[in-house]
Protein backbone atom coordinates (compact mmCIF):
# COMPACT_ATOMS: atom_id res chain seq x y z
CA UNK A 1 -9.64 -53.03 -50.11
CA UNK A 2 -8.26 -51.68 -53.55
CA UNK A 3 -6.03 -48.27 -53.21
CA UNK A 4 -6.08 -48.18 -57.03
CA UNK A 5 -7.44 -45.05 -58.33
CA UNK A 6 -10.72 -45.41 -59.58
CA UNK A 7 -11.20 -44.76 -63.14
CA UNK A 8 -12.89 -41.65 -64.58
CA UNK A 9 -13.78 -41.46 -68.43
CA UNK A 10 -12.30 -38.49 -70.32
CA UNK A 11 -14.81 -35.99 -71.17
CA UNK A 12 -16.42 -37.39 -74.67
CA UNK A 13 -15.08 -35.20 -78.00
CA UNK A 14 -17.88 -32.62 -78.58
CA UNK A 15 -18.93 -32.42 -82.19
CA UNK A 16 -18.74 -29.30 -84.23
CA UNK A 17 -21.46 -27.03 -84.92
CA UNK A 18 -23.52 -27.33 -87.96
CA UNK A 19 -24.02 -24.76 -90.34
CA UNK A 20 -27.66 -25.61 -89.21
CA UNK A 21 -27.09 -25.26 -85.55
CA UNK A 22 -25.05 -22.70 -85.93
CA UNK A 23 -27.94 -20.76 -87.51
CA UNK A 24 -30.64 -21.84 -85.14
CA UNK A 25 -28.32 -20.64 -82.07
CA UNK A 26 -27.93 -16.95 -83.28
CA UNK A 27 -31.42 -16.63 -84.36
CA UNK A 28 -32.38 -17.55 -81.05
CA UNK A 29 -29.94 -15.46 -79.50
CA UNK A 30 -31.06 -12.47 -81.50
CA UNK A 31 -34.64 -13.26 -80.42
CA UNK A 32 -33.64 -13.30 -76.23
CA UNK A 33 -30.85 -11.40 -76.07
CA UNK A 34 -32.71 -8.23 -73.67
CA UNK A 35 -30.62 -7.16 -70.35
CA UNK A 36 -27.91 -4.83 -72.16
CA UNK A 37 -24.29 -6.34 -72.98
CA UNK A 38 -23.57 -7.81 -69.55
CA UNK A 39 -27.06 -9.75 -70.08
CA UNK A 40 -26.17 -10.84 -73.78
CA UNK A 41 -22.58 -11.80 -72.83
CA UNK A 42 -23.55 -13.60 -69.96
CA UNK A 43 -26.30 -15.52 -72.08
CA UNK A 44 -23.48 -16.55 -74.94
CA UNK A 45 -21.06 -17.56 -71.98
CA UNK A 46 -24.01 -19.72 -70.71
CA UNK A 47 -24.53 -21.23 -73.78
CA UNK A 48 -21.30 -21.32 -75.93
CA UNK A 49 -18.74 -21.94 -73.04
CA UNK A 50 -20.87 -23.79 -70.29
CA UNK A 51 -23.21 -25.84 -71.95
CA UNK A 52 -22.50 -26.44 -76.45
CA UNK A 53 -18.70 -25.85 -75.59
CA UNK A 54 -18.49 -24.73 -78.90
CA UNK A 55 -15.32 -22.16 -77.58
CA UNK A 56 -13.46 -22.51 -74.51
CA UNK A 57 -13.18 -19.77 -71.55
CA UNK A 58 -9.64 -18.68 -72.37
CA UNK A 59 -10.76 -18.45 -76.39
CA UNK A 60 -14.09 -16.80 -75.33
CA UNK A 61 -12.61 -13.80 -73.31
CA UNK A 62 -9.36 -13.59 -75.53
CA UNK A 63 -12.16 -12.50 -78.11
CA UNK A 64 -14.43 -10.70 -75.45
CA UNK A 65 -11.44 -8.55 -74.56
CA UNK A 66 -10.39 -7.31 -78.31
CA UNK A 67 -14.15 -6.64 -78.84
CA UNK A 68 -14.20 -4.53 -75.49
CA UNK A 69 -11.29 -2.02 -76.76
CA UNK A 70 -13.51 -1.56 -80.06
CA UNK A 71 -16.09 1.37 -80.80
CA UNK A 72 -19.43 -0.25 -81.38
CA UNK A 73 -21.75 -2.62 -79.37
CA UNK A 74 -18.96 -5.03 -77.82
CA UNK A 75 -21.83 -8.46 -77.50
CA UNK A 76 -22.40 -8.34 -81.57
CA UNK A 77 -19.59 -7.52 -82.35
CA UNK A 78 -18.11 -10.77 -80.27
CA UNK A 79 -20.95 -12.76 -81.45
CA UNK A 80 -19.74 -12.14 -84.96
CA UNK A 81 -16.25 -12.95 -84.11
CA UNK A 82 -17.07 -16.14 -82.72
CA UNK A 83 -19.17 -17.02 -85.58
CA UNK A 84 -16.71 -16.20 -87.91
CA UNK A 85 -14.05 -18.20 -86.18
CA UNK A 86 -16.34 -21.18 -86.58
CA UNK A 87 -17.65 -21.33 -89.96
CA UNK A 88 -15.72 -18.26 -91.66
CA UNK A 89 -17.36 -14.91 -93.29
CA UNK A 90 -20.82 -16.80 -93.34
CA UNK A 91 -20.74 -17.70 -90.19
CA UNK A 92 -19.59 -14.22 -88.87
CA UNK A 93 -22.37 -12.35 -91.19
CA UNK A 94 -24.56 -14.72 -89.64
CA UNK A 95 -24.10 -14.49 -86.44
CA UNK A 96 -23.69 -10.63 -86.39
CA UNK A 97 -26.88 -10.01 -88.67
CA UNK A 98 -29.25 -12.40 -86.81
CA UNK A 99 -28.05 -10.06 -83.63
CA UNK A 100 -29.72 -7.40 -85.21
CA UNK A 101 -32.15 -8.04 -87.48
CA UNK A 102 -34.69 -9.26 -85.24
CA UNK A 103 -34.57 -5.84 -83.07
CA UNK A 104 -34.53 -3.99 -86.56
CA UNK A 105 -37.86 -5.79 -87.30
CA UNK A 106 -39.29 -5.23 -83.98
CA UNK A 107 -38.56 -1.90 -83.76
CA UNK A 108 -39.79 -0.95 -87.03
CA UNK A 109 -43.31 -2.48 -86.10
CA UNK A 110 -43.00 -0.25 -82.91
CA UNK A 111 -41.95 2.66 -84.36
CA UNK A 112 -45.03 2.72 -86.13
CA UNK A 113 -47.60 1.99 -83.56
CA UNK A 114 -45.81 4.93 -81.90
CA UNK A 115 -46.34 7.43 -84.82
CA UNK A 116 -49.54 6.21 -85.75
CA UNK A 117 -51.36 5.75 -82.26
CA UNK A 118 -49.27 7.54 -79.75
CA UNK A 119 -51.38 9.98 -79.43
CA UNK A 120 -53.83 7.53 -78.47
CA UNK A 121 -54.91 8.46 -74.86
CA UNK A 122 -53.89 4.51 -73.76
CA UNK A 123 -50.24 4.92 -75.65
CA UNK A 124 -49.81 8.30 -74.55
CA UNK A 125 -49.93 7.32 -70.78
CA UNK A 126 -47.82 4.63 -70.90
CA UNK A 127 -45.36 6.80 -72.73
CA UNK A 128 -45.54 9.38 -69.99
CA UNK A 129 -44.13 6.68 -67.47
CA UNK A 130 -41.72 5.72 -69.47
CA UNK A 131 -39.63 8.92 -69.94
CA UNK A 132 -38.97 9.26 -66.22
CA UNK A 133 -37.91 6.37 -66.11
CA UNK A 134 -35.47 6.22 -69.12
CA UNK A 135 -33.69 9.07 -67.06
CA UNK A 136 -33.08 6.90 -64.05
CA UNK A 137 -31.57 4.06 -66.29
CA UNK A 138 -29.00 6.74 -67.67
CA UNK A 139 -27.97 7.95 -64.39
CA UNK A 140 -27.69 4.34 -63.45
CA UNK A 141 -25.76 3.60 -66.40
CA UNK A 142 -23.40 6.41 -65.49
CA UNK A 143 -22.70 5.08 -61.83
CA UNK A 144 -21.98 1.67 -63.39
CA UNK A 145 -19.63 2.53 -65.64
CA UNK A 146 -18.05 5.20 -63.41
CA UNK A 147 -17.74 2.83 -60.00
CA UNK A 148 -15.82 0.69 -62.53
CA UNK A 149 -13.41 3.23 -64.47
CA UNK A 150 -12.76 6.10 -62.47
CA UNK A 151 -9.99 4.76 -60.22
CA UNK A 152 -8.27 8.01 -59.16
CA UNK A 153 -8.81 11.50 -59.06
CA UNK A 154 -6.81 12.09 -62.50
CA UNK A 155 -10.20 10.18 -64.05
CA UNK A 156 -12.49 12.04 -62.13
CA UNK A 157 -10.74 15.19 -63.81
CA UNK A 158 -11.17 13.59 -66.70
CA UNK A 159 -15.10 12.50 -65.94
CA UNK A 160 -16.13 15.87 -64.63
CA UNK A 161 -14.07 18.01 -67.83
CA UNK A 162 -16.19 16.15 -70.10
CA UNK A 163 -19.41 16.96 -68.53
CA UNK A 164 -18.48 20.70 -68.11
CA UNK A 165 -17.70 20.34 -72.08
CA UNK A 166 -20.36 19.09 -73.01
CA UNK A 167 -23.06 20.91 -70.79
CA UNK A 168 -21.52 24.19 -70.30
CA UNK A 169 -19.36 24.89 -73.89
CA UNK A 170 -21.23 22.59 -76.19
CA UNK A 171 -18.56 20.93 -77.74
CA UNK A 172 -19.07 18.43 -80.60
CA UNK A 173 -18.46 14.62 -79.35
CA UNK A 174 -15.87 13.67 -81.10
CA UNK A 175 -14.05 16.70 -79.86
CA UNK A 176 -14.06 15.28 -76.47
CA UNK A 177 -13.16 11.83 -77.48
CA UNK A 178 -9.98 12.49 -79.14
CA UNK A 179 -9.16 15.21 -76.42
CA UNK A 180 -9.71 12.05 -73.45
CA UNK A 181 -7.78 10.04 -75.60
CA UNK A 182 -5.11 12.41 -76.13
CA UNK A 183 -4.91 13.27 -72.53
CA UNK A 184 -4.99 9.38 -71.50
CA UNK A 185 -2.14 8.89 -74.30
CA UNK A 186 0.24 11.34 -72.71
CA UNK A 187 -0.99 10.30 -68.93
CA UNK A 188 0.34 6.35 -69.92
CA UNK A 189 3.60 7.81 -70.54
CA UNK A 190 4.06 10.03 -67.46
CA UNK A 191 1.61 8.64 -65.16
CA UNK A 192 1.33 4.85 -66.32
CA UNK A 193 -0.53 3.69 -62.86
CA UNK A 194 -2.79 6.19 -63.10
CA UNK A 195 -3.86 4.81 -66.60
CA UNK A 196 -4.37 0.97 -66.45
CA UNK A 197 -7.06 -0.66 -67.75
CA UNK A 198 -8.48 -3.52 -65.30
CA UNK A 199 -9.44 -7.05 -66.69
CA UNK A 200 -12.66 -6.97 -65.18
CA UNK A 201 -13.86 -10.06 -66.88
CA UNK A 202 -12.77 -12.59 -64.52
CA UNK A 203 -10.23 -14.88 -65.64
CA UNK A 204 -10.71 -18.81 -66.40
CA UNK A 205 -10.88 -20.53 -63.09
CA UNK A 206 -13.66 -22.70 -64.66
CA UNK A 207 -13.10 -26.04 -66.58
CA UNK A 208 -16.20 -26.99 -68.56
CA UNK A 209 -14.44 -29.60 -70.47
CA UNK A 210 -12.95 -30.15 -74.11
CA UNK A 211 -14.34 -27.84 -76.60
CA UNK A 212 -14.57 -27.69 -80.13
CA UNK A 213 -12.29 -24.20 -80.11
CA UNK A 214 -10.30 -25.44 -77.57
CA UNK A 215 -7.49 -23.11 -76.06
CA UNK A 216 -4.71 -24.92 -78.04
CA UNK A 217 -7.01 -25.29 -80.96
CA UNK A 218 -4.94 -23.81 -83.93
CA UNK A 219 -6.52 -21.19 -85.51
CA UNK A 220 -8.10 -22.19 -88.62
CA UNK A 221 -6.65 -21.29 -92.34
CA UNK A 222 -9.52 -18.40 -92.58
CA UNK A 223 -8.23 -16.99 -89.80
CA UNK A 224 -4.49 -16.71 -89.69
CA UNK A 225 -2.98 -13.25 -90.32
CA UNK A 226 -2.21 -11.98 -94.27
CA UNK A 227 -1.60 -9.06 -95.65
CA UNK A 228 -3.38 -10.02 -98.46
CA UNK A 229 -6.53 -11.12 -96.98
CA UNK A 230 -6.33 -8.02 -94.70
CA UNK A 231 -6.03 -5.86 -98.19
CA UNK A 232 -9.11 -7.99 -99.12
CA UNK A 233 -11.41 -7.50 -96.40
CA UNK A 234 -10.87 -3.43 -96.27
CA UNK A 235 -11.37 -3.19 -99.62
CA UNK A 236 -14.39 -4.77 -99.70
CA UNK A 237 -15.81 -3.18 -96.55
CA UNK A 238 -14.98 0.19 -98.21
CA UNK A 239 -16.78 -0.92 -101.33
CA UNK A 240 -19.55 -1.52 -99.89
CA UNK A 241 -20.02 1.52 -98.06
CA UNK A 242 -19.26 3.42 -101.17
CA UNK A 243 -21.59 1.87 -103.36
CA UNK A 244 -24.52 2.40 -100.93
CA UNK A 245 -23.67 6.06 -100.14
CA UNK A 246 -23.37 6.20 -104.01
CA UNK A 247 -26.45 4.65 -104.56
CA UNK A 248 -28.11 6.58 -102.66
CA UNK A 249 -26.52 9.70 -103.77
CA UNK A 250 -27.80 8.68 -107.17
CA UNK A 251 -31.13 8.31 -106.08
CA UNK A 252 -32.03 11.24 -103.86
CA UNK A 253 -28.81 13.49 -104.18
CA UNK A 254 -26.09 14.28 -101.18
CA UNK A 255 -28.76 16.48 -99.68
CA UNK A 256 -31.35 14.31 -99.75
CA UNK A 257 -32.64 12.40 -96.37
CA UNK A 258 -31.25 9.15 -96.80
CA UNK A 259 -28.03 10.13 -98.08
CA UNK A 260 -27.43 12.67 -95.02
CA UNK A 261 -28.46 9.82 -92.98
CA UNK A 262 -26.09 7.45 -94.15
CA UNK A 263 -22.87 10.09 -93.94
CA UNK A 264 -24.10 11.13 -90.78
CA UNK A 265 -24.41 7.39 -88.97
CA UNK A 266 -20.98 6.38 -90.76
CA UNK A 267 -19.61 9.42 -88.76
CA UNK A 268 -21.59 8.15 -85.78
CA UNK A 269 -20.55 4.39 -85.57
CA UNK A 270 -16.69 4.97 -85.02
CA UNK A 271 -17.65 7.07 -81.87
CA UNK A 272 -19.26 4.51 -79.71
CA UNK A 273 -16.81 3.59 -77.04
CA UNK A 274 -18.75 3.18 -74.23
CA UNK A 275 -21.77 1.60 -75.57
CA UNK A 276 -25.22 3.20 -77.09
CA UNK A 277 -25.38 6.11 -74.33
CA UNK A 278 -21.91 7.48 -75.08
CA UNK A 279 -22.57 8.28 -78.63
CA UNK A 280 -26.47 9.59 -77.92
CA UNK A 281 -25.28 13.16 -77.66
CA UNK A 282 -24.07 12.93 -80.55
CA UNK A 283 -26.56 11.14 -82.41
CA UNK A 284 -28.89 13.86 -80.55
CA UNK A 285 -26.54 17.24 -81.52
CA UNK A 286 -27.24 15.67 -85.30
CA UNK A 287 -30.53 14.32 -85.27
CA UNK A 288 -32.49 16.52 -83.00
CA UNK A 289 -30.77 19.97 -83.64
CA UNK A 290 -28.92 20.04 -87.03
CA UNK A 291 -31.19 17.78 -89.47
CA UNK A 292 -34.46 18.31 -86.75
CA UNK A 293 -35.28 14.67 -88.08
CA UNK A 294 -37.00 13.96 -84.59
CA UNK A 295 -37.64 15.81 -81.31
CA UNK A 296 -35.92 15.68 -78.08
CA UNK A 297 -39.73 13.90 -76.42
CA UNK A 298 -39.23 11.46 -79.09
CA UNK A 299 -35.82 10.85 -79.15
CA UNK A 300 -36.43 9.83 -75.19
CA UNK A 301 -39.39 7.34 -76.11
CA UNK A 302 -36.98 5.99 -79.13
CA UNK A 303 -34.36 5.08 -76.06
CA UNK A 304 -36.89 3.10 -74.14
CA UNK A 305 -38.11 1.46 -77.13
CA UNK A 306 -34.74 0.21 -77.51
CA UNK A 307 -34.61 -0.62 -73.93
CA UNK A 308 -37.22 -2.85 -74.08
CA UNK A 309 -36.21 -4.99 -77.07
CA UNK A 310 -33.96 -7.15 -77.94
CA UNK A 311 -30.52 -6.76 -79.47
CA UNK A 312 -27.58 -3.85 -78.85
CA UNK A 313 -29.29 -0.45 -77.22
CA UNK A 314 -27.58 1.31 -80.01
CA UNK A 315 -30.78 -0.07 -82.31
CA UNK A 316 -32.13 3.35 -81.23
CA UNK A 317 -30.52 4.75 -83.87
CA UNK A 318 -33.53 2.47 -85.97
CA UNK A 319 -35.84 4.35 -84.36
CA UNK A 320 -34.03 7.45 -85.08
CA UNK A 321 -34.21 6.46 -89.25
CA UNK A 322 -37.55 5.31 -89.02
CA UNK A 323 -39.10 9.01 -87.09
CA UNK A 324 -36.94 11.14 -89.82
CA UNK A 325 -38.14 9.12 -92.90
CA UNK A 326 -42.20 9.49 -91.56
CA UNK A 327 -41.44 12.95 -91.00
CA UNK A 328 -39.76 14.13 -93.82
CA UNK A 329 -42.58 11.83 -96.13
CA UNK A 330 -39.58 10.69 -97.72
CA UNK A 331 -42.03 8.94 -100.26
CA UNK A 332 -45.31 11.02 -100.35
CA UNK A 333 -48.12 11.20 -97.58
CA UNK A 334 -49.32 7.34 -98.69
CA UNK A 335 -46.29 5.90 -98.02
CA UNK A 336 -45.17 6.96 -94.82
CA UNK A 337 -44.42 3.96 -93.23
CA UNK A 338 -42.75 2.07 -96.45
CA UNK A 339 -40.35 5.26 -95.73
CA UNK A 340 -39.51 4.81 -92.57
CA UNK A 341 -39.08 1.28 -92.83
CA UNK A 342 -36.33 2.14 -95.56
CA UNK A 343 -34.82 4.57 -93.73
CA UNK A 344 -34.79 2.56 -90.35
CA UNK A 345 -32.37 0.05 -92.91
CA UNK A 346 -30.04 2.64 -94.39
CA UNK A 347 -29.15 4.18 -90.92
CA UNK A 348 -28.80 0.37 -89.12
CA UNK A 349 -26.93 -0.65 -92.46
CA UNK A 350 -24.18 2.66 -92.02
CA UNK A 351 -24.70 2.07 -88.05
CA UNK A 352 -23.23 -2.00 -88.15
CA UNK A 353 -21.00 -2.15 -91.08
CA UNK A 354 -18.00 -0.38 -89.07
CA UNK A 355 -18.74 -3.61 -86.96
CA UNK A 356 -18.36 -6.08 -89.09
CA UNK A 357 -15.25 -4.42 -90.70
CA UNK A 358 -13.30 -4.17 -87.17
CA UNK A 359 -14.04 -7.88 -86.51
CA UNK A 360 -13.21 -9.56 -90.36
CA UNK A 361 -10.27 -6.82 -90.29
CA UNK A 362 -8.52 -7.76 -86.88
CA UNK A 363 -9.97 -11.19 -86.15
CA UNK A 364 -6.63 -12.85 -87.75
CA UNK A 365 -4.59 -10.45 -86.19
CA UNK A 366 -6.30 -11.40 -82.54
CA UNK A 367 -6.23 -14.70 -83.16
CA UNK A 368 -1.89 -14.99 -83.74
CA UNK A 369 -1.64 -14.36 -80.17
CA UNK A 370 -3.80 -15.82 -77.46
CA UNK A 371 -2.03 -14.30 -74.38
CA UNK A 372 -3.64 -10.74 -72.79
CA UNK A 373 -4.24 -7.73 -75.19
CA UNK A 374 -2.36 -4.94 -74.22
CA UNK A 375 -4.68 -2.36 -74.22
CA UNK A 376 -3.39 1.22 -74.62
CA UNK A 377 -4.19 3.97 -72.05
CA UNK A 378 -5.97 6.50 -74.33
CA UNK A 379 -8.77 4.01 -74.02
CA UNK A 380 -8.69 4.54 -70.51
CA UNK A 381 -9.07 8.22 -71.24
CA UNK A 382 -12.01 7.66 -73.67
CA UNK A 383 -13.82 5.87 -70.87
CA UNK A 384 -13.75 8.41 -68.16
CA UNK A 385 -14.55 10.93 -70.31
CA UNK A 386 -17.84 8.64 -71.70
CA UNK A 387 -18.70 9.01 -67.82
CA UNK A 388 -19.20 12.73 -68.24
CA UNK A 389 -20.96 12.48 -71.34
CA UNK A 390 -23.21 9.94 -69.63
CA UNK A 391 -24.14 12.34 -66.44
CA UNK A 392 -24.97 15.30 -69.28
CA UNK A 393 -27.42 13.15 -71.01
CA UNK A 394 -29.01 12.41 -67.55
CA UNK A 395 -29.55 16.07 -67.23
CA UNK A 396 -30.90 16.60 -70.70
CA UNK A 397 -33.57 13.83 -70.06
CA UNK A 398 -34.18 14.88 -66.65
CA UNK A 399 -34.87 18.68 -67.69
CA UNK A 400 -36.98 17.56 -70.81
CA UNK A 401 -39.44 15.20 -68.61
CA UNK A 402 -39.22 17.26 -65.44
CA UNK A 403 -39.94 20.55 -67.63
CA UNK A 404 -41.16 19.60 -71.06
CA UNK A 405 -42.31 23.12 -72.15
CA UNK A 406 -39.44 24.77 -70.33
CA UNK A 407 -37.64 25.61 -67.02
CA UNK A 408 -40.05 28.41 -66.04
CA UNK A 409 -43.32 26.24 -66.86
CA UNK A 410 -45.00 23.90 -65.02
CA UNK A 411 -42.98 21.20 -63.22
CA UNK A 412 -44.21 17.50 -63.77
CA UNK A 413 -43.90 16.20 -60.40
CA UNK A 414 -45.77 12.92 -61.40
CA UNK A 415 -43.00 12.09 -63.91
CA UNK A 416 -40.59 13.09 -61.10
CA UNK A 417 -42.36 10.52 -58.03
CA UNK A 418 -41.91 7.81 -60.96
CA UNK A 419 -38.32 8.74 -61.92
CA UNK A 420 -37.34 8.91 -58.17
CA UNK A 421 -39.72 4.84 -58.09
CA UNK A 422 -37.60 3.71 -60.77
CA UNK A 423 -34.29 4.88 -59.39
CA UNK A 424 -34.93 3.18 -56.24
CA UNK A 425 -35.97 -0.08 -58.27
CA UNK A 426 -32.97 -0.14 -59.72
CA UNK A 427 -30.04 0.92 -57.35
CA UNK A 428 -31.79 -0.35 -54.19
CA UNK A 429 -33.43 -3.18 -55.20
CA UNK A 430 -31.37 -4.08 -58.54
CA UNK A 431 -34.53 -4.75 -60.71
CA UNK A 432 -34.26 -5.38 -64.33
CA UNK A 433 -34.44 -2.80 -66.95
CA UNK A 434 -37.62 -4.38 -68.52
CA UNK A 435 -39.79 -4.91 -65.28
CA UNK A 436 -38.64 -1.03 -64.40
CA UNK A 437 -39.93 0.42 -67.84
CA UNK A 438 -42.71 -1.89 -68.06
CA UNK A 439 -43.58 -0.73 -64.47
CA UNK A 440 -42.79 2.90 -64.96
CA UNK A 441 -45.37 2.49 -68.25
CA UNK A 442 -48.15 1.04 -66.28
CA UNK A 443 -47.92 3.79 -63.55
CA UNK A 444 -48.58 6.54 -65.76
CA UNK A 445 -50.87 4.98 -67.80
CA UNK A 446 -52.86 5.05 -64.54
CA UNK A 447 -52.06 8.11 -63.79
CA UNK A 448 -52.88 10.05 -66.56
CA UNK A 449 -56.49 7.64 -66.93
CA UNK A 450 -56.55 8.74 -63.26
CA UNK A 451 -56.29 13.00 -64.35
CA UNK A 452 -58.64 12.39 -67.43
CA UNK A 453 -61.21 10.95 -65.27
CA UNK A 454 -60.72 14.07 -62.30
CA UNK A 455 -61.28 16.21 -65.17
CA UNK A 456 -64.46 14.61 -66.89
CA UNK A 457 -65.90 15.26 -63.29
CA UNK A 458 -65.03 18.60 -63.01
């Protein structure tokens, strides 16, 4: 009997993407990607790691990790950087624009069956579900993110200061933000342990064989560090945000609705650590009370609209555009949805750009070292305090479904059995957020068929 080793083929080289299959991939990606940013992440891992091997695990959460520190939806803004390591700008525009676009287009269709037949008896029910419902994913999204980031009772502080600023004194968000990060700056100095930021991605225990990025793939020419292509890319960014905002100015003046919606969502975008609910109050303090471009009911549909489609949750802000250009008539009474169609595109357009800019800006810079970031601890800050802001915009929902024409009026204890039927589906029996909407819609659809029918027989 032999004792040689037997012989095992090396894995075969895998071929690099096509611009073709390169395109095909992120359309289809921007057509499936539901299930939030752990979902979409988990799908690109699936498919870009585990099965193409178009980017190996170290590459994929060396890039997952820079995206994570960044304000703005972290899975498009790491499907852009991994497109644009593979096939340059176009491949990064690519990949980060098919991410959107088809939720843009989707949600532009809703938008307007909402405005046009939502007060459609059918519609109207299954929108009365839904806003219970929407307030149990926000208190779910605030125990997820707060089981994972507050560590220690200096966090807490932290967690519960920003809710009490936010509830109680009002304060603007971006107050609280730099006050979280200032306080986490000064904690990493005198209280470093108190202030680390976790990996919480796992590290690469996996082998899934070659890949065309492999982990001691050189970065390509595009994407080594310059100072001149760094000069380039800001400059251009910066163009192109001043030649819309001027072109609009031009158009409909600094006052007018589109231009206030483009300063207003270039404001917003920097302020999204945390993901989509983070930067709501916000995007509510503007929207809702200063520019009144939508109400506080509708701003709660708009969220599960966004839920329940594909693409970053922060696509709300679509829906956001597309109310405040029907309402205002931006183009006369005939054309109401032709403007909020346009304006659904100016606020996405102000809304991703920062994205694309963070990604194009400090891709090359990522990319000259592949060992672990070191994050700073102001972020840690930032992300207790997003905690806080989370809980407050549970309790705005809550009171506007539980009490929609105020705290001494009638309470709405069927929204309040389905809020309490979608909490449980989700903490105890860890359904997804589309079955749980879809769900909550269905139950008070029948329930309000079930109130117009007591009535008719009354």
């Amino acid at each position: 009997m032999s004792s040689e080793t037997p012989f095992t083929p090396s894995p075969a080289p895998v071929p690099g993407p096509t611009r073709a299959d390169a395109f095909g991939f992120w359309l289809k990606l921007g057509l499936i990607s539901f299930g939030g940013p752990a979902g979409q992440i988990a799908i690109m891992h699936e498919e870009l790691v585990e099965r193409r091997r178009w980017i190996s695990e170290n590459r994929f959460l060396h890039a997952l990790n820079y995206c994570m520190v960044l304000p703005g939806p972290e899975a498009q803004q790491l499907a852009t950087y991994i497109g644009w390591l593979m096939h340059r700008t176009w491949g990064g525009m690519v990949a980060g624009g098919l991410f959107v676009l088809p939720s843009l287009f989707i949600l532009i269709v809703l938008s307007w069956i909402y405005l046009a037949f939502g007060q459609v008896p059918v519609i109207a029910g299954f929108f009365y579900g839904i806003k219970p419902a929407v307030t149990a994913l926000v208190v779910h999204a605030a125990w997820r993110v707060g089981s994972r980031a507050l560590k220690n009772a200096w966090l807490w502080s932290i967690a519960v200061g920003s809710f009490v600023a936010l509830f109680a004194l009002d304060l603007p968000f971006p107050v609280i933000v730099f006050i979280a990060g200032l306080i986490g700056y000064f904690g990493g100095r005198f209280a470093p342990d108190k202030f680390k930021i976790g990996g919480g991605h796992g590290s690469a225990l996996k082998g899934y064989g070659p890949a065309v990025i492999d982990d001691h793939t050189p970065a390509p020419p595009h994407a080594r560090f310059t100072w001149g292509r760094f000069r380039t890319v800001l400059m251009v960014c910066l163009a192109l945000w001043a030649v819309a905002l001027g072109a609009l100015t031009a158009l409909v003046g600094w006052n007018g609705v589109l231009t206030q919606m483009g300063w207003f969502f270039t404001k917003a975008a920097p302020m999204t650590f945390g993901g989509a609910y983070a930067v709501l109050p916000y995007v509510y303090q503007g929207a809702v009370d200063h520019f009144q471009w939508l109400t506080a009911p509708q701003m709660i549909d708009g969220l599960a609209l966004g839920e329940t489609t594909p693409g970053p949750l922060i696509m709300v802000v679509a829906f956001v555009g597309f109310v405040g250009g029907w309402t205002k008539a931006l183009f006369g009474a005939e054309s109401l949805f032709l403007a909020g169609a346009v304006a659904a595109a100016v606020v996405t357009f102000f809304t991703f750009l920062p994205s694309f800019l963070f990604i194009f800006l400090g891709g090359p810079f990522i990319e000259s070292t592949h060992g672990k970031l070191k994050f700073t601890a102001p972020l840690t800050g930032i992300t207790a305090a997003v905690v806080g802001v989370i809980v407050n915009l549970a309790v705005f929902f809550g009171y506007h479904v539980l009490w929609p024409q105020g705290f001494r009026m009638r309470f709405e204890w069927a929204a309040a059995v389905i809020g309490v039927g979608a909490a449980v589906a989700l903490f105890r029996f860890k359904l997804g957020v589309i079955q749980v909407v879809l769900g909550a819609g269905v139950a008070g659809l029948l329930l309000q068929l079930g109130f117009a029918a007591l009535a008719s027989n009354t």
